[in-house]
PDB file of N, CA and C in Angstrom:
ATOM      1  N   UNK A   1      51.617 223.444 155.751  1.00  0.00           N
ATOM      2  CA  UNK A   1      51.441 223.841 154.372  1.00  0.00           C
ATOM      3  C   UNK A   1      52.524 223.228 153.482  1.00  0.00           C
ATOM      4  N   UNK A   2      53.644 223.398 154.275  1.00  0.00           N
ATOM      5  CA  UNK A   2      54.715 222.756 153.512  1.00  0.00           C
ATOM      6  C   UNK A   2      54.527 221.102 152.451  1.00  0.00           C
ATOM      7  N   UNK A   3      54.352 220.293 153.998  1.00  0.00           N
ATOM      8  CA  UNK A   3      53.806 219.024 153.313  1.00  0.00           C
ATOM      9  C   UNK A   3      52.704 219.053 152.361  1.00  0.00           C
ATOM     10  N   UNK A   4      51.839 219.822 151.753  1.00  0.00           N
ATOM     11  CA  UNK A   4      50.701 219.864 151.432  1.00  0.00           C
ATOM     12  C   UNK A   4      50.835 220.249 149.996  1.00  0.00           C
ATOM     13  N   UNK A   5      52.472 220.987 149.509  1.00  0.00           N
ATOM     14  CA  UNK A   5      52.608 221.624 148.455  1.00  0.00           C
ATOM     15  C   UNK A   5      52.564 220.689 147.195  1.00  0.00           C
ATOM     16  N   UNK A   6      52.112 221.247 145.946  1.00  0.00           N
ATOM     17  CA  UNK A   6      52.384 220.335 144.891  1.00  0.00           C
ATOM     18  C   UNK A   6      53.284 220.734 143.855  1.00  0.00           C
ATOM     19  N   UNK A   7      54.456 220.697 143.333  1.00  0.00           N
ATOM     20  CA  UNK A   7      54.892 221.681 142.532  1.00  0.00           C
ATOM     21  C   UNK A   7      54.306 221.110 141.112  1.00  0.00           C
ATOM     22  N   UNK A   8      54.573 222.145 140.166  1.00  0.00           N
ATOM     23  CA  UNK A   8      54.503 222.320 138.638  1.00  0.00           C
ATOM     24  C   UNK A   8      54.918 221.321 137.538  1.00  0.00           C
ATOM     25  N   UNK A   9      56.245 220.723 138.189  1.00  0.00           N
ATOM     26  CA  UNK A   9      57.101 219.687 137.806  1.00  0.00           C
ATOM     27  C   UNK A   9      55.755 218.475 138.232  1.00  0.00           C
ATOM     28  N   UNK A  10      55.500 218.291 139.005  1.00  0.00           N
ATOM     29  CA  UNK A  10      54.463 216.895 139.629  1.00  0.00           C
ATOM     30  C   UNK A  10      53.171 217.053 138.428  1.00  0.00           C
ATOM     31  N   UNK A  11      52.911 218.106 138.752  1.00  0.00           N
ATOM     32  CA  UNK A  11      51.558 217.886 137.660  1.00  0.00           C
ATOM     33  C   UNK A  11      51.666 217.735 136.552  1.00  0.00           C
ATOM     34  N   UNK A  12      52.953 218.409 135.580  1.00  0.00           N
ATOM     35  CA  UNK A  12      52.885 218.291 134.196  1.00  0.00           C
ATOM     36  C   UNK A  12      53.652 217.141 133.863  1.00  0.00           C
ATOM     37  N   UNK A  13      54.426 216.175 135.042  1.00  0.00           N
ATOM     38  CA  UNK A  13      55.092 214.822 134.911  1.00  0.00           C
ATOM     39  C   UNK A  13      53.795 213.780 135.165  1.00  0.00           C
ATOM     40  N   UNK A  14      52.371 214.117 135.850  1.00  0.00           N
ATOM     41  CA  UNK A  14      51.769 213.025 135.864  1.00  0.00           C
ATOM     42  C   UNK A  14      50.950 213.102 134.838  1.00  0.00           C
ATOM     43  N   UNK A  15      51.129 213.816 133.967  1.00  0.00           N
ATOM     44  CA  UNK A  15      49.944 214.031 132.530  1.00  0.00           C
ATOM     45  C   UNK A  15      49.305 212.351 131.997  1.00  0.00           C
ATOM     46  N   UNK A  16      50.217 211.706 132.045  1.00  0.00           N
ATOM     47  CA  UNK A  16      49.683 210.199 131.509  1.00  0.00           C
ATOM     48  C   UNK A  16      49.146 209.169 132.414  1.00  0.00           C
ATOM     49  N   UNK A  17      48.768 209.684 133.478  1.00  0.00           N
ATOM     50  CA  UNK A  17      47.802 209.332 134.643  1.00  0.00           C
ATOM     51  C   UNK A  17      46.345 209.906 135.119  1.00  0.00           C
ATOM     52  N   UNK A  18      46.286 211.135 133.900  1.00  0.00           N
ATOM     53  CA  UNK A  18      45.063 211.785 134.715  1.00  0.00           C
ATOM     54  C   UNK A  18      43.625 211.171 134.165  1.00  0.00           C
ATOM     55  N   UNK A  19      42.987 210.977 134.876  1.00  0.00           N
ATOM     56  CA  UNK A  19      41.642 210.998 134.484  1.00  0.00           C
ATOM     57  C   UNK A  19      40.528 211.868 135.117  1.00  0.00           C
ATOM     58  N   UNK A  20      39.728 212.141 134.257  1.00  0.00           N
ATOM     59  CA  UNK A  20      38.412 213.007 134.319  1.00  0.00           C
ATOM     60  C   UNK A  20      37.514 212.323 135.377  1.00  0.00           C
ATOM     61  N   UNK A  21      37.172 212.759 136.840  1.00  0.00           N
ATOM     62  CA  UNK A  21      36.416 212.684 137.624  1.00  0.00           C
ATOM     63  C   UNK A  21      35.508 213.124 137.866  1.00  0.00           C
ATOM     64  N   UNK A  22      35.368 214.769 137.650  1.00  0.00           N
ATOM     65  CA  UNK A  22      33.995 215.636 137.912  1.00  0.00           C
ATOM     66  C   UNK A  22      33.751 216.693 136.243  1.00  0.00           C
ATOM     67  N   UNK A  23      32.859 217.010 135.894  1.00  0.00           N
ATOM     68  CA  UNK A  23      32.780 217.954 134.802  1.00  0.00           C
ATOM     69  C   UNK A  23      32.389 219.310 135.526  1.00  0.00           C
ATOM     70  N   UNK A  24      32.489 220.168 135.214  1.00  0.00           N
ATOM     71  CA  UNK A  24      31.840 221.570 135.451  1.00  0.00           C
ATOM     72  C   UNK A  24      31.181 221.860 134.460  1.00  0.00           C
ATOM     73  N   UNK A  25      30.691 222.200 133.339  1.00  0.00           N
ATOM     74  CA  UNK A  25      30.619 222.713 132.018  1.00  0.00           C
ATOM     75  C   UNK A  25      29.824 223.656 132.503  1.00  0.00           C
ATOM     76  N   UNK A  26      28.909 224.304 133.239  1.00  0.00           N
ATOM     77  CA  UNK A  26      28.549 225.379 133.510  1.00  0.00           C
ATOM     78  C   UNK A  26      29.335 226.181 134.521  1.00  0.00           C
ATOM     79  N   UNK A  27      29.881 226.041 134.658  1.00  0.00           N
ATOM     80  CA  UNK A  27      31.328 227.249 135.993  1.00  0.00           C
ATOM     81  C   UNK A  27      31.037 228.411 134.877  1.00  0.00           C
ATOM     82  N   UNK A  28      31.172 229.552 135.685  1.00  0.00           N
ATOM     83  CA  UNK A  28      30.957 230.950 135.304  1.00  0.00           C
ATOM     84  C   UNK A  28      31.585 231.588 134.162  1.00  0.00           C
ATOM     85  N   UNK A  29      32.984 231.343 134.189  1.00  0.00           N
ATOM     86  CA  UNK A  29      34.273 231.763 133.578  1.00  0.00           C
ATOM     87  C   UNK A  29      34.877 230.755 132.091  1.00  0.00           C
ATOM     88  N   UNK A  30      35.089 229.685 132.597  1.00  0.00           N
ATOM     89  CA  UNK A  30      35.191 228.068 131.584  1.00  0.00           C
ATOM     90  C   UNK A  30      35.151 227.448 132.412  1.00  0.00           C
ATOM     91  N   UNK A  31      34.466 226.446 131.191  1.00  0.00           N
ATOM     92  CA  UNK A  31      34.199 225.236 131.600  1.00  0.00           C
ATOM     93  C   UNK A  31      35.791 224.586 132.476  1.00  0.00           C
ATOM     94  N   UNK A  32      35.004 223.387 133.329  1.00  0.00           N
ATOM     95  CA  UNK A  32      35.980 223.104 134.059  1.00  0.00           C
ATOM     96  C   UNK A  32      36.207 221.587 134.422  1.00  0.00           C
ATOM     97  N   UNK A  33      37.549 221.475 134.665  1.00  0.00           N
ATOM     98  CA  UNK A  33      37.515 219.640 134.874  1.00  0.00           C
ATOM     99  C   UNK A  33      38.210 219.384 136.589  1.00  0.00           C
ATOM    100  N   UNK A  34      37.680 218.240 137.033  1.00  0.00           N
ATOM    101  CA  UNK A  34      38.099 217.871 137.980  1.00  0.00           C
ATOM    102  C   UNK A  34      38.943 216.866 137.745  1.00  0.00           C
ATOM    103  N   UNK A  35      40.608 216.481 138.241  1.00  0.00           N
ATOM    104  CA  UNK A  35      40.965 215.517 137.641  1.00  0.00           C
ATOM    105  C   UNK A  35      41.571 214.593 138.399  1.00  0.00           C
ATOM    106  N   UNK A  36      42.170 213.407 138.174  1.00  0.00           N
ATOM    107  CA  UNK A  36      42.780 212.793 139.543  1.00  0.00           C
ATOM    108  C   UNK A  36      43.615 212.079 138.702  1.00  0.00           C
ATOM    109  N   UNK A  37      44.756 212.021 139.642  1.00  0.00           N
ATOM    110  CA  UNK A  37      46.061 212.097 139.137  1.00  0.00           C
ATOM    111  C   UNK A  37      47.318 211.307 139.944  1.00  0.00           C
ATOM    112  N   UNK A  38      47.679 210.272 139.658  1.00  0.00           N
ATOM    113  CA  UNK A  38      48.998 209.900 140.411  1.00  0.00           C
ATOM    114  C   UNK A  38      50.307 210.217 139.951  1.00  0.00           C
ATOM    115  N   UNK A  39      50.936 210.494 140.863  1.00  0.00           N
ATOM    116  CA  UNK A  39      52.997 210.724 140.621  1.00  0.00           C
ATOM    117  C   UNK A  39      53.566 209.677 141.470  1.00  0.00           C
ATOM    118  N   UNK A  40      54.181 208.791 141.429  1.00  0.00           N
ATOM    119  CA  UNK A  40      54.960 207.872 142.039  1.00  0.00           C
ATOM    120  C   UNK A  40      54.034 207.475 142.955  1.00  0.00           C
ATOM    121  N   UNK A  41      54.502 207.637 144.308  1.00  0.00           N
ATOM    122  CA  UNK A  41      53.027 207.259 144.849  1.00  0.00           C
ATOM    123  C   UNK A  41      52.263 208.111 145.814  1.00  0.00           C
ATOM    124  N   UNK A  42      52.100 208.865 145.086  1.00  0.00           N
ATOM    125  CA  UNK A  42      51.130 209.997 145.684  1.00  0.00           C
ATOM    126  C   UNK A  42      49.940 210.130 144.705  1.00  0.00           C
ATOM    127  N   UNK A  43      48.727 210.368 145.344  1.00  0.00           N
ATOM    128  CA  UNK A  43      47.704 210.495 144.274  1.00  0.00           C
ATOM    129  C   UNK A  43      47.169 212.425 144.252  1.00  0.00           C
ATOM    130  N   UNK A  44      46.888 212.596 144.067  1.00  0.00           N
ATOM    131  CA  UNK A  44      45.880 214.124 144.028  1.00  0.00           C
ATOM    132  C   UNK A  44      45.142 214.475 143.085  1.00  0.00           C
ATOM    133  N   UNK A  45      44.344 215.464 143.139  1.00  0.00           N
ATOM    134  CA  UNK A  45      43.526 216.358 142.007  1.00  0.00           C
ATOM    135  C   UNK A  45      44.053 217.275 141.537  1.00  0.00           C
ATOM    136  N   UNK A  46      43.491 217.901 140.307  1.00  0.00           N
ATOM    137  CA  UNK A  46      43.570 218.900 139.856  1.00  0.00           C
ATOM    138  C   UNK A  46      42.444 219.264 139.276  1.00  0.00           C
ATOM    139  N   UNK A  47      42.310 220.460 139.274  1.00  0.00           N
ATOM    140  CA  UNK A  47      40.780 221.300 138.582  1.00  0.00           C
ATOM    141  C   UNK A  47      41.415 222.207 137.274  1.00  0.00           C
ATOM    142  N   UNK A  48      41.265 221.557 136.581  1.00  0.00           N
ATOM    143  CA  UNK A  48      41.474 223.002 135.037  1.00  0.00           C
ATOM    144  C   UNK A  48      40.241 223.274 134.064  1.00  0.00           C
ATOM    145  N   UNK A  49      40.527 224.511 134.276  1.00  0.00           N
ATOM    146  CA  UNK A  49      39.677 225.234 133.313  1.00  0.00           C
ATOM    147  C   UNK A  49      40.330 225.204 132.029  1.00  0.00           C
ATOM    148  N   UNK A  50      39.183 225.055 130.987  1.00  0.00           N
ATOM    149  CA  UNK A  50      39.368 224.913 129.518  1.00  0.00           C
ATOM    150  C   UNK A  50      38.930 226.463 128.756  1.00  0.00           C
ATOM    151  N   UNK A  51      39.906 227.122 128.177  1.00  0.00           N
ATOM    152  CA  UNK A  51      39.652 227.934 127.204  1.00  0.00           C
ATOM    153  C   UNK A  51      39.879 227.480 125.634  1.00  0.00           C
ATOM    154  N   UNK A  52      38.774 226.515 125.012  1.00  0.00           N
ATOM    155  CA  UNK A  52      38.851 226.344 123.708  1.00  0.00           C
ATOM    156  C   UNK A  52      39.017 227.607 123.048  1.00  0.00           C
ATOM    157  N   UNK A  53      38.454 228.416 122.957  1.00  0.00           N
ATOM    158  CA  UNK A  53      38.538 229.891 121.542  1.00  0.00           C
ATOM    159  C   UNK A  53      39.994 230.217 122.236  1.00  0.00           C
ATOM    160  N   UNK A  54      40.801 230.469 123.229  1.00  0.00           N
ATOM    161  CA  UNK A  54      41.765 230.761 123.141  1.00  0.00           C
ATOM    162  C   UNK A  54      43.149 229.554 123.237  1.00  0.00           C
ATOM    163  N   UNK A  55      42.828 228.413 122.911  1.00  0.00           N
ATOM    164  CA  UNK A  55      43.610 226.990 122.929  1.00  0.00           C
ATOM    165  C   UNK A  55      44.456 227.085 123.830  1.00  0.00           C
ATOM    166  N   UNK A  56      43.871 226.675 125.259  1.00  0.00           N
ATOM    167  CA  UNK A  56      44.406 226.586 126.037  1.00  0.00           C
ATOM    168  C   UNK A  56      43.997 226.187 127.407  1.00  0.00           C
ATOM    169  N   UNK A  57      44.741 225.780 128.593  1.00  0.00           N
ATOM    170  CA  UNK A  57      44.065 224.915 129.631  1.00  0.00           C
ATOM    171  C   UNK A  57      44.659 225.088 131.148  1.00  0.00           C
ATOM    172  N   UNK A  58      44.238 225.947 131.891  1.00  0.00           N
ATOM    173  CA  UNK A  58      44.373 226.809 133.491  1.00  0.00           C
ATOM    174  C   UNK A  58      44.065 225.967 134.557  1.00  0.00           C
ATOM    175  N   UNK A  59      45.528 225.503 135.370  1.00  0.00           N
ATOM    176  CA  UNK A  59      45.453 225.032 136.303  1.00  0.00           C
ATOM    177  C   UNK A  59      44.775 226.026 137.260  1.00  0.00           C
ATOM    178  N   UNK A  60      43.690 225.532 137.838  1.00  0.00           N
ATOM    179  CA  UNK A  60      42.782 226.344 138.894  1.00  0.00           C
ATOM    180  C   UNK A  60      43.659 225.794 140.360  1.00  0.00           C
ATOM    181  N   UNK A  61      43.855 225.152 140.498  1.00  0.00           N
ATOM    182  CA  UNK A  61      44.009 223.925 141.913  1.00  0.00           C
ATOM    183  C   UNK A  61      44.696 222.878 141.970  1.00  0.00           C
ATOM    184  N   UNK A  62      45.606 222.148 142.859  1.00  0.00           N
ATOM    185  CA  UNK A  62      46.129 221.346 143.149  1.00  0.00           C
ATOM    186  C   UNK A  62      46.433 220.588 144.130  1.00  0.00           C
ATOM    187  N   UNK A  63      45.491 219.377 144.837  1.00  0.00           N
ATOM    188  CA  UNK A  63      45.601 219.371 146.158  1.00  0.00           C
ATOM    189  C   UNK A  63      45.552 217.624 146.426  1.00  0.00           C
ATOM    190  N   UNK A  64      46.049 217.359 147.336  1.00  0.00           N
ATOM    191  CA  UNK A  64      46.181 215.993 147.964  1.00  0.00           C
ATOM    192  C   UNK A  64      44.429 215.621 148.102  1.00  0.00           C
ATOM    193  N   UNK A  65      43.826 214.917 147.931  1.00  0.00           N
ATOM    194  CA  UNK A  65      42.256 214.739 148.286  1.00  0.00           C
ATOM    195  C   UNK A  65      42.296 213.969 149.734  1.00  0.00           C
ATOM    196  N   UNK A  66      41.256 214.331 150.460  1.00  0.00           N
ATOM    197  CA  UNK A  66      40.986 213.422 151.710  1.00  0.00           C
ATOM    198  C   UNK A  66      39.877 212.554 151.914  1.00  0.00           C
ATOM    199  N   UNK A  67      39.992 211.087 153.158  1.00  0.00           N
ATOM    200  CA  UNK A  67      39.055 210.262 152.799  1.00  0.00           C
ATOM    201  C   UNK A  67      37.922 210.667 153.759  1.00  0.00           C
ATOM    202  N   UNK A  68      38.017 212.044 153.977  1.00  0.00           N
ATOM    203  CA  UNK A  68      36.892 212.946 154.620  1.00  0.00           C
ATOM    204  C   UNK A  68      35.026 212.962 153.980  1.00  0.00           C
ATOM    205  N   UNK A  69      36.403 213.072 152.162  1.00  0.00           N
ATOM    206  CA  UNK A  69      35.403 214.309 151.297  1.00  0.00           C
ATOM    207  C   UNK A  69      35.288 212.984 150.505  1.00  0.00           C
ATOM    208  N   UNK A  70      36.510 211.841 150.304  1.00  0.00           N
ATOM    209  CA  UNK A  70      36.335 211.124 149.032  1.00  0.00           C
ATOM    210  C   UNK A  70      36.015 209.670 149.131  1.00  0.00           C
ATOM    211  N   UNK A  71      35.523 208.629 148.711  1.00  0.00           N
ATOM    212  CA  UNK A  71      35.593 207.251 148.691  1.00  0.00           C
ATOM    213  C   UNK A  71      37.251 207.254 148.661  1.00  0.00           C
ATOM    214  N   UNK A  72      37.295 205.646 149.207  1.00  0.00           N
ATOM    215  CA  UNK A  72      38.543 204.871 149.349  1.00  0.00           C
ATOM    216  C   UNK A  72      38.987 204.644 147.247  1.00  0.00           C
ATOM    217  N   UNK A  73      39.737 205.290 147.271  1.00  0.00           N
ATOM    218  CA  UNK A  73      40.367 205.091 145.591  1.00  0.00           C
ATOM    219  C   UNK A  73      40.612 206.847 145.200  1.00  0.00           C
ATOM    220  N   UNK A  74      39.931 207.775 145.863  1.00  0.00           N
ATOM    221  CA  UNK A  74      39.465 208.994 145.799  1.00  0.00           C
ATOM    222  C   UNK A  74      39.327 209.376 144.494  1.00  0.00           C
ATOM    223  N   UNK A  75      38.323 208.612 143.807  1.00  0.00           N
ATOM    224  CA  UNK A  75      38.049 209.084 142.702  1.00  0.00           C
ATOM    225  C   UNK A  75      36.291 209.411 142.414  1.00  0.00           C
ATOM    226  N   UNK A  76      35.753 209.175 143.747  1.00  0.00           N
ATOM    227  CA  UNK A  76      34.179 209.196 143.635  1.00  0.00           C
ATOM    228  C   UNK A  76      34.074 210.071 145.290  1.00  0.00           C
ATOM    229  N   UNK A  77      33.404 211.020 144.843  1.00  0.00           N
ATOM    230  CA  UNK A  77      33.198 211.666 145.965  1.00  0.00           C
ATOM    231  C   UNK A  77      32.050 211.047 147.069  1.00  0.00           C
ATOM    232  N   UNK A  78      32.040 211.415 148.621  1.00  0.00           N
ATOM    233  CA  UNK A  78      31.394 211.070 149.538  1.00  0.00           C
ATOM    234  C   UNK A  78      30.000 211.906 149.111  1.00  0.00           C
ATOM    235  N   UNK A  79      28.761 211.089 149.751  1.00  0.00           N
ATOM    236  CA  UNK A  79      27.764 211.702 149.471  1.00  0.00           C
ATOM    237  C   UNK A  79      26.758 212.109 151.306  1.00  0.00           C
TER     238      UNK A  79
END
């Protein structure tokens, strides 16, 4: 688990790397984004939910992606 962690500092330092990979716009709660993201050289996702009426944006998730689930670039999922 250890190796696996992402801290707070990583995600809000890779802000000028992320791009939009998956949409949710129907998720139950808010709408939601899938995102992918590099820090030095590590790549991962993140999933945030969007609360426009309350201006603001909820890290759901944060995780290393695998080439289990993802294409080679891990920005297009396996089908």
């Amino acid at each position: 688990m250890k190796g696996r962690f992402i801290s707070r500092e990583i995600v809000l330092d890779s802000i000028q790397h992320y791009e939009i990979i998956e949409e949710y716009s129907g998720d139950k709660y808010l709408p939601s984004y899938l995102v992918f993201s590099k820090y030095q050289d590590k790549i991962f996702h993140v999933l945030f939910a969007v609360d426009v009426e309350e201006d603001n944006v909820r890290v759901i998730t944060a995780y290393y992606p695998s080439l289990n689930e993802w294409e080679e670039g891990f920005i297009t999922r396996r089908k």
